[in-house]
Protein backbone atom coordinates (compact mmCIF):
# COMPACT_ATOMS: atom_id res chain seq x y z
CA UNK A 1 4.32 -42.58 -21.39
CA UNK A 2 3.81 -41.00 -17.64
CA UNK A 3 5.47 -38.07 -16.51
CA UNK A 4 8.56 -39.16 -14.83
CA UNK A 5 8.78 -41.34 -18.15
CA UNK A 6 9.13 -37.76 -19.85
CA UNK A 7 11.03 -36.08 -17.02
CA UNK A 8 13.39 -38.61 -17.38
CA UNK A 9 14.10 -38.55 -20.81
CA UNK A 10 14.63 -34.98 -20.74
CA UNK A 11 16.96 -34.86 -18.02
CA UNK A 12 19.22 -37.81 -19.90
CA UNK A 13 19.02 -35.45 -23.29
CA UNK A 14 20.77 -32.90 -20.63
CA UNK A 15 23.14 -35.48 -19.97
CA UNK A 16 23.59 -36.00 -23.81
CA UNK A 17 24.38 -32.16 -24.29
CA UNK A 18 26.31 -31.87 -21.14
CA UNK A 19 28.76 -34.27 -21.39
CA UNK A 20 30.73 -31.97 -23.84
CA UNK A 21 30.15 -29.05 -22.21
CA UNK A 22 33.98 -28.91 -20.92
CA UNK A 23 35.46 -29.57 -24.16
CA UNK A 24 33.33 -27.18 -25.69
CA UNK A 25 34.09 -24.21 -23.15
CA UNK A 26 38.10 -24.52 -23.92
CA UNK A 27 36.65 -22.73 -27.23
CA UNK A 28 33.44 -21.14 -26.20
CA UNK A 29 34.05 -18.92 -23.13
CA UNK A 30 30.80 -16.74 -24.23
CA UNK A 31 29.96 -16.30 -21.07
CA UNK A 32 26.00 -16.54 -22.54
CA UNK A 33 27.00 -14.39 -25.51
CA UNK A 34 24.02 -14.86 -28.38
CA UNK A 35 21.30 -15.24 -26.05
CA UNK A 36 18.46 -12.85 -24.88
CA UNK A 37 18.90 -11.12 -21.92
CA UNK A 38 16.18 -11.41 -19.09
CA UNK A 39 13.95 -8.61 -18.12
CA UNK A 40 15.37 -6.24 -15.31
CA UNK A 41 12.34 -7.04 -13.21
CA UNK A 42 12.37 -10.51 -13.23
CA UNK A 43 15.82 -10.72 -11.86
CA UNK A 44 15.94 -7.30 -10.00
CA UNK A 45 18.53 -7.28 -7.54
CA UNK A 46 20.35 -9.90 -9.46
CA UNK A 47 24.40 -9.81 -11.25
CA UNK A 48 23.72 -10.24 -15.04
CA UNK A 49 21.69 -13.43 -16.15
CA UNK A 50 20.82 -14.37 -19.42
CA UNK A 51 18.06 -16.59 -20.87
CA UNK A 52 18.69 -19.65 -21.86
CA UNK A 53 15.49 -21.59 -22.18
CA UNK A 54 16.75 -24.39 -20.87
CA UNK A 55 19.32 -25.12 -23.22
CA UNK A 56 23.02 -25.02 -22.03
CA UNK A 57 24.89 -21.90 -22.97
CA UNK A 58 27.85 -23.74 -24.98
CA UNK A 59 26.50 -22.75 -28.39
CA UNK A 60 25.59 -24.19 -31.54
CA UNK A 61 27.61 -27.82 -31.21
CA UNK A 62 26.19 -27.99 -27.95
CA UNK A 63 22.29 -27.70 -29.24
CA UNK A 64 23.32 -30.14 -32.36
CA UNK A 65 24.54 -33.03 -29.36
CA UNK A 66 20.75 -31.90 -28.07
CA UNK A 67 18.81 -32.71 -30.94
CA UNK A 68 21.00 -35.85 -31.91
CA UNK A 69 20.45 -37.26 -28.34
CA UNK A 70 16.77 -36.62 -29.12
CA UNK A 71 16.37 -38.09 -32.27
CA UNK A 72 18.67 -40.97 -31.59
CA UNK A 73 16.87 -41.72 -27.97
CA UNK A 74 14.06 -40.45 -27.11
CA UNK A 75 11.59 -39.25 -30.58
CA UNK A 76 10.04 -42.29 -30.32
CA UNK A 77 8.95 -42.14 -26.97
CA UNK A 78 7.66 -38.33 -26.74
CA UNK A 79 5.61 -39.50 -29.80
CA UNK A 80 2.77 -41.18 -28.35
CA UNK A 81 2.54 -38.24 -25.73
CA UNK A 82 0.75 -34.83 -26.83
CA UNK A 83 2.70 -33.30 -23.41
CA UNK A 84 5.83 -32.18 -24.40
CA UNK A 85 8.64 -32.40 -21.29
CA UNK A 86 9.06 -30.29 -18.64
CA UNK A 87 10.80 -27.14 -19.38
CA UNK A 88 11.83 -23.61 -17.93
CA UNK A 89 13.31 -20.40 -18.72
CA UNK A 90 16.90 -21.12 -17.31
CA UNK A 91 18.83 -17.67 -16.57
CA UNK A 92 23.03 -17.88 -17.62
CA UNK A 93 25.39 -16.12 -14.97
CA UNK A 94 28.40 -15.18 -14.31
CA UNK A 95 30.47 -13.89 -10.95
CA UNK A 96 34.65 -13.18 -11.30
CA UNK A 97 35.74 -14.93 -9.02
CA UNK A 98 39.25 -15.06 -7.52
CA UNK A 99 41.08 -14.57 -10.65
CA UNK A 100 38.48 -16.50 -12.80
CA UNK A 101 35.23 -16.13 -13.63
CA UNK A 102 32.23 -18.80 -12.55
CA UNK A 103 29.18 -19.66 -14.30
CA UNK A 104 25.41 -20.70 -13.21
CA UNK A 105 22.47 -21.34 -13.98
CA UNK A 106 19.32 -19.86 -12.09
CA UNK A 107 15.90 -20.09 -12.15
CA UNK A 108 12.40 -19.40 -10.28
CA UNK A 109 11.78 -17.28 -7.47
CA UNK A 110 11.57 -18.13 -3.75
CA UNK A 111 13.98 -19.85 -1.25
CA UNK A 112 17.18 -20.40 -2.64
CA UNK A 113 18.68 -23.30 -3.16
CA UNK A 114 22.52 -24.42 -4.23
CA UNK A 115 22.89 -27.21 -5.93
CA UNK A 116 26.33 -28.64 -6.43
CA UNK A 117 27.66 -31.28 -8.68
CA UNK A 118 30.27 -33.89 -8.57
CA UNK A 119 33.94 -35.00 -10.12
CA UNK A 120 34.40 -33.60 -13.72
CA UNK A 121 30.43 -33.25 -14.14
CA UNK A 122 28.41 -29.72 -14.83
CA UNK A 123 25.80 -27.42 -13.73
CA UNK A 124 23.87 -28.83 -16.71
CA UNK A 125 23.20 -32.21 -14.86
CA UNK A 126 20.59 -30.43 -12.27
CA UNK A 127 18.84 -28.37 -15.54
CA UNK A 128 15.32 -31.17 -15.04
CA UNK A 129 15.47 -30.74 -11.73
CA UNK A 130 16.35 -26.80 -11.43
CA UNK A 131 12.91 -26.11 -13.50
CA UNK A 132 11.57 -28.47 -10.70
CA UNK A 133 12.27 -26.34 -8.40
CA UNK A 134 11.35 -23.83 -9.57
CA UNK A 135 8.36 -24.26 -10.73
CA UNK A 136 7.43 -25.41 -6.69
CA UNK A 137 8.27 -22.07 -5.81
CA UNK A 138 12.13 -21.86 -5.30
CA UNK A 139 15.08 -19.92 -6.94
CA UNK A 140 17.03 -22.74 -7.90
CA UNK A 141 20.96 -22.24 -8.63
CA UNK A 142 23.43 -24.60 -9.92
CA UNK A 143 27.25 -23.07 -10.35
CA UNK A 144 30.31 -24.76 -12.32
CA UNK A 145 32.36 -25.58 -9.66
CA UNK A 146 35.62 -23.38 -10.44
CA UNK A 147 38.00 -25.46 -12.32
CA UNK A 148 34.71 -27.55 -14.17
CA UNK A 149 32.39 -26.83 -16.67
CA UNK A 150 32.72 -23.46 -17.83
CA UNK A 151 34.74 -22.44 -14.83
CA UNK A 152 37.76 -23.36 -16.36
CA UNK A 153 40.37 -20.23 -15.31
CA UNK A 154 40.95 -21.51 -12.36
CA UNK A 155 44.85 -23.26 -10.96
CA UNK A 156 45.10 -26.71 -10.58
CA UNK A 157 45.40 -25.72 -6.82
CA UNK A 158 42.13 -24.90 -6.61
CA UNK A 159 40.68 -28.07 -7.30
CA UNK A 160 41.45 -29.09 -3.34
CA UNK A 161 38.09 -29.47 -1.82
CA UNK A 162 38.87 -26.93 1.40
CA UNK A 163 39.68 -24.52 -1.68
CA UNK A 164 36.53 -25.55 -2.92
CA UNK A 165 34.99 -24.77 0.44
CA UNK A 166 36.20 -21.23 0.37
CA UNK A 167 35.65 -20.24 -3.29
CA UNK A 168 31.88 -21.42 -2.85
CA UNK A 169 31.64 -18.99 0.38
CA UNK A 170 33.04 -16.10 -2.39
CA UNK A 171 30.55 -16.70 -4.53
CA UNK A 172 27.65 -17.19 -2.45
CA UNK A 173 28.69 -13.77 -1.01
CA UNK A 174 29.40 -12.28 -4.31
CA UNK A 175 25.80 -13.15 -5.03
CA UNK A 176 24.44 -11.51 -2.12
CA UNK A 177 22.64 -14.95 -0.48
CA UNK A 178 21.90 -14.93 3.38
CA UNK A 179 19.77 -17.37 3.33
CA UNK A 180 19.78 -20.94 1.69
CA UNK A 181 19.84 -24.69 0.88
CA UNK A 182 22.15 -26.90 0.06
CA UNK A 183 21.38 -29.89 -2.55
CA UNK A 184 24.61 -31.99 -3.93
CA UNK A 185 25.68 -34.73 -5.69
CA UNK A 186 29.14 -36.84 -5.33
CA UNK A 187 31.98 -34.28 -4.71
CA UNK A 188 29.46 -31.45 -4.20
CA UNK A 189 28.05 -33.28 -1.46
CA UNK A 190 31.30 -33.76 0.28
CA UNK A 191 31.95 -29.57 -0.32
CA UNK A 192 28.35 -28.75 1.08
CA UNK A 193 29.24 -30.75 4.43
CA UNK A 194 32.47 -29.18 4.81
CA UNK A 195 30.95 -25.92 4.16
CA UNK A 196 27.92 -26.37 6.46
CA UNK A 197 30.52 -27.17 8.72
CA UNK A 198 32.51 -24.22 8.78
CA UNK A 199 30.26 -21.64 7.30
CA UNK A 200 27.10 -22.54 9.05
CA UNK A 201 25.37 -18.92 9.34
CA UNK A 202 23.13 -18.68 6.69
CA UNK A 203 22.36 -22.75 5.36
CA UNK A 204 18.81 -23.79 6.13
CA UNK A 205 19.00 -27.49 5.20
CA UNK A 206 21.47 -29.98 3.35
CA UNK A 207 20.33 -32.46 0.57
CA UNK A 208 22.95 -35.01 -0.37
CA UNK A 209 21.57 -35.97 -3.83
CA UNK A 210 23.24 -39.29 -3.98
CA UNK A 211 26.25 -40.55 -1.93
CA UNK A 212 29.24 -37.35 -1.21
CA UNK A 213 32.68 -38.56 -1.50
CA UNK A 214 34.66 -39.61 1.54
CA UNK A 215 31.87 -41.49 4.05
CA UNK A 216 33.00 -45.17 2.33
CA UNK A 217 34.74 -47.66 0.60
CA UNK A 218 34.21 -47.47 -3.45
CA UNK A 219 31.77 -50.34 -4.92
CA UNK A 220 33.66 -53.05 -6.36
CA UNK A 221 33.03 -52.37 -10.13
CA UNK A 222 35.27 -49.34 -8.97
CA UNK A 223 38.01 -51.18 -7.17
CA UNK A 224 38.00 -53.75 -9.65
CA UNK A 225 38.98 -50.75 -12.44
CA UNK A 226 41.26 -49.65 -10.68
CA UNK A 227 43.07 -52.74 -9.77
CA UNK A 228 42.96 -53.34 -13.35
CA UNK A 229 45.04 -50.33 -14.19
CA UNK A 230 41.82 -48.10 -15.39
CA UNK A 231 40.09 -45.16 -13.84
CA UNK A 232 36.67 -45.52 -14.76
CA UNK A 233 36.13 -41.59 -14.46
CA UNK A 234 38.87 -40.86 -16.99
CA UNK A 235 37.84 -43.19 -20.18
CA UNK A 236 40.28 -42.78 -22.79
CA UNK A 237 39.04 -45.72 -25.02
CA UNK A 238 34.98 -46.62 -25.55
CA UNK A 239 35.14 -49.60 -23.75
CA UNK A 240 36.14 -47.26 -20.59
CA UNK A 241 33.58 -45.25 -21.39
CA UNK A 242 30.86 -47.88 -21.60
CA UNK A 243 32.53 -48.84 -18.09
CA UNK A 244 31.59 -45.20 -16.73
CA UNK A 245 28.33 -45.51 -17.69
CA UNK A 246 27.56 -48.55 -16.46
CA UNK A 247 29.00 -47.48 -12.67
CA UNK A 248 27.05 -43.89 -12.82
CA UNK A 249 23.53 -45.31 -14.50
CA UNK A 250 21.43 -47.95 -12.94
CA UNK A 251 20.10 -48.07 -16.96
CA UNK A 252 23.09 -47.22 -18.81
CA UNK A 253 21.92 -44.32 -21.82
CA UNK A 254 23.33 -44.42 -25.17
CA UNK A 255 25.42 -42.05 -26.42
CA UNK A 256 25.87 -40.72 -29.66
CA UNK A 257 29.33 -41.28 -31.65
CA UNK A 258 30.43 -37.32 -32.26
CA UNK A 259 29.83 -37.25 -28.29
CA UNK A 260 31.55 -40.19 -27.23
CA UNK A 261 34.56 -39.04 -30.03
CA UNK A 262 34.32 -35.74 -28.05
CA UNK A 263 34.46 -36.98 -24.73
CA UNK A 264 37.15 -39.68 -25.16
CA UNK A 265 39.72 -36.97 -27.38
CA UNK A 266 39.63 -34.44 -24.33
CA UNK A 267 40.50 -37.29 -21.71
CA UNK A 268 43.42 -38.32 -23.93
CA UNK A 269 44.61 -34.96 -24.94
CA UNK A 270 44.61 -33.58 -21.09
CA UNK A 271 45.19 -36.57 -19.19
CA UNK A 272 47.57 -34.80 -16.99
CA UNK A 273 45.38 -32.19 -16.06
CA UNK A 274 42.51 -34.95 -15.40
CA UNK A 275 44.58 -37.25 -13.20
CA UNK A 276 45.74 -34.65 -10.92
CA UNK A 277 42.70 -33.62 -10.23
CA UNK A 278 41.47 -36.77 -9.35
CA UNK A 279 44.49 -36.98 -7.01
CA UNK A 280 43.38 -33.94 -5.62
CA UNK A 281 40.19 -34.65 -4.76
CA UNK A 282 41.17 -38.14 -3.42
CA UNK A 283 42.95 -36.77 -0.54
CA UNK A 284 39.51 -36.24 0.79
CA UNK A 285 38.36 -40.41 0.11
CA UNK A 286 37.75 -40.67 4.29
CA UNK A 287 36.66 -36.92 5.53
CA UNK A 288 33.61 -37.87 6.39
CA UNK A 289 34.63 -40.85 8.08
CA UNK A 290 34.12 -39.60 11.41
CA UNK A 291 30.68 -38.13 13.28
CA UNK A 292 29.56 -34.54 11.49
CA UNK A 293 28.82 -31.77 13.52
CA UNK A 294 25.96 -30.55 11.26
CA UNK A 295 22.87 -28.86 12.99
CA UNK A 296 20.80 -28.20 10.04
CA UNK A 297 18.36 -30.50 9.14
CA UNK A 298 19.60 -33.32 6.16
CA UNK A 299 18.32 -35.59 3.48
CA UNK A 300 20.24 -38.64 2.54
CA UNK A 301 19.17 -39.66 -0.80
CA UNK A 302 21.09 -42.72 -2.27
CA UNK A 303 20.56 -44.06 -5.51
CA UNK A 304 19.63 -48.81 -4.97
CA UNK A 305 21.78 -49.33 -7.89
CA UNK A 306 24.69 -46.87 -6.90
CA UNK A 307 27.72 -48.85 -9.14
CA UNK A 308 30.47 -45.84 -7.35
CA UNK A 309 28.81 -45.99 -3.59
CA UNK A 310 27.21 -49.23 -2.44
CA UNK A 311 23.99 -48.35 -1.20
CA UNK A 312 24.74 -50.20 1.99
CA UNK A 313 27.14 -46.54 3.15
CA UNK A 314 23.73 -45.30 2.92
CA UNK A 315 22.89 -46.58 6.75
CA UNK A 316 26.75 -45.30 7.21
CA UNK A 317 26.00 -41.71 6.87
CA UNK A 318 22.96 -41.80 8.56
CA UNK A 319 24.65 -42.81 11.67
CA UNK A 320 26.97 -40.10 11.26
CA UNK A 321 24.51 -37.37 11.31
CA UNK A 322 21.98 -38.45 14.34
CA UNK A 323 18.37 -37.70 12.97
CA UNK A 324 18.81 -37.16 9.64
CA UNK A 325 16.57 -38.47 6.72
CA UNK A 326 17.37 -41.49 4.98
CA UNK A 327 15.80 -42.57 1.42
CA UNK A 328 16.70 -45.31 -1.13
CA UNK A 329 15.71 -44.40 -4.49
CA UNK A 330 14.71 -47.50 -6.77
CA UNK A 331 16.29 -47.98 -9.84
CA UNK A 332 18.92 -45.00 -9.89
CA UNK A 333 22.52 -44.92 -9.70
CA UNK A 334 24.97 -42.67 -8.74
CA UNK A 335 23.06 -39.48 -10.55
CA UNK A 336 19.22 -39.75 -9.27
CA UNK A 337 18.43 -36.23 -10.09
CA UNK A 338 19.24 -37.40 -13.89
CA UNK A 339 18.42 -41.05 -13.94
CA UNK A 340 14.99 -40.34 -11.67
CA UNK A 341 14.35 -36.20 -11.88
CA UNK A 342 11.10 -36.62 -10.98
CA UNK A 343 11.52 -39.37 -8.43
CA UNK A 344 14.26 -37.31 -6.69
CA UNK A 345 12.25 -33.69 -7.02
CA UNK A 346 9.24 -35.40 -5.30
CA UNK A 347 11.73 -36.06 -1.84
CA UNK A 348 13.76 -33.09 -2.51
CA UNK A 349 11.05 -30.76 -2.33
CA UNK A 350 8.96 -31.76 0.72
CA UNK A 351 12.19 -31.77 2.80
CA UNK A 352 13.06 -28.52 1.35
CA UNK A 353 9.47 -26.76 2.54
CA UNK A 354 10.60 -28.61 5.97
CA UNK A 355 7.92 -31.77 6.00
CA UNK A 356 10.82 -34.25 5.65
């Protein structure tokens, strides 16, 4: 099995354990409760972080989806390996925030970098590629956007992306960052550009880590849901689900059934709550539909297989943003830094040290 065979796998047992992340916060707002804390010099000048070891901070159900995902998926395949996967001590914070409280994860030391995810996702998706980074000799940070993940007290008001804009701005301040990168996927990427954008004291390069929302058209798996009378990013039955998973993965992992039973109950049970926030967000479908004044350096990075983006808006955004970087990633969808972790770290990186 070669390394990005094992980088890979980890990153989709991530995926396993992150996908009921936001059901499980509704009941576990620990805030990192019943892990060890960190030492004081290794995050001197830091809020409160604790150690996670990689694991997310959602507790005990959270760890079980873990070792399901692993011995459903992937026990096999680390067998024939005496290399275990890729792993790093992952710090848990919190910041109050504006009424509500947002959580991250952090680790390394070095540059910083942000890395935002997309639509109804978590800060657990960018866990392979966070130890990545760090271990190349950045401090690598990925938040729960407020209003996802464990960043749940947040109004529904809040879930407008120019809100978005300014609560990231709060808590990059409340963290005391003057200097830093910006890596996103989907949604995030459309909140970095309209943050490098307004705030752009301070952001040494943009990484859009797969397509942002708003530069074109959706594939037409996507239109074809919808025309249908589904939204493929709020399954309520497994068939939608399957759907998802086929739109977001190039190669489609499985899922375990408590998962899947997880995932579907919460869509059903807050449908409301789900559906305006995709209604939100969609009021943003064309803002980036127009040239970007952004004078930072950026990476385009768009999955071949993209089933939400067609890889053809790809060429769109790079005429949008004269001299950027453009790179098509080979068999990854809409999530490359899950799907392809090491794929996507080995691009990432060099642009981030500024050879890109």
């Amino acid at each position: 099995m070669t390394i990005a065979s094992r980088v890979r796998a980890l990153s989709l047992f991530i995926w396993l354990a992150s996908l009921i992340v936001s059901v499980a916060a509704l009941a576990l707002r620990t805030g990192g409760r019943g892990v060890s804390r960190t030492s004081a010099a290794r995050l001197r000048g830091r809020p409160a972080e604790a150690s996670t070891s990689g694991f997310p901070a959602a507790g005990a159900t959270i760890k079980a989806v873990w070792l399901l995902g692993v011995l459903l998926w992937g026990g096999a395949a680390l067998a024939d390996t005496q290399v275990a996967p890729p792993a790093c001590e992952i710090a848990a914070g919190s910041l109050p925030l504006d009424g509500g409280v947002v959580h991250y994860s952090r680790a390394g030391q070095g540059p910083t970098v942000v890395l935002l995810h997309g639509l109804f996702a978590q800060r657990q998706q960018w866990h392979a590629l966070l130890c990545a980074l760090a271990a190349a000799g950045f401090d690598a940070l990925a938040p729960d956007l407020p209003g996802f993940g464990e960043s749940t007290d947040f109004p529904v008001t809040d879930y407008d992306l120019e809100h978005q804009v300014d609560l990231l701005h709060r808590f990059i301040g409340g963290l005391g960052l003057r200097e830093f990168a910006l890596a996103a996927n989907s949604m995030g990427g459309t909140i970095a550009a309209l943050y490098v954008q307004r705030h752009p004291r301070g952001v040494r390069r943009l990484a859009f880590v797969g397509p942002p929302l708003g530069v074109v058209d959706w594939a037409p798996g996507v239109r074809q849901a919808i025309q249908d009378g589904i939204n493929p990013f709020i399954p309520i039955d497994d068939n939608q689900l399957d759907l998802e998973l086929r739109l977001l993965f190039a190669t489609p992992p499985p899922v375990p059934a408590p998962v899947r039973e997880a995932l579907i109950k919460d869509y059903v049970a807050r449908n409301r709550h789900y559906q305006q926030v995709w209604d939100s967000v969609n009021l943003y479908d064309r803002v980036l539909d127009r040239p970007l004044k952004v004078s930072v350096p950026v990476l385009i990075l768009w999955g071949e297989s993209d089933g939400i983006y067609p890889v053809a808006g790809a060429k769109t955004l790079h005429r949008r943003l004269p001299g950027s970087t453009r790179i098509t990633l080979p068999g990854a969808g809409h999530l490359p830094m899950m799907e392809r972790p090491a794929e996507t770290a080995a691009v990432l990186i060099p642009f981030l040290r500024g050879r890109r």
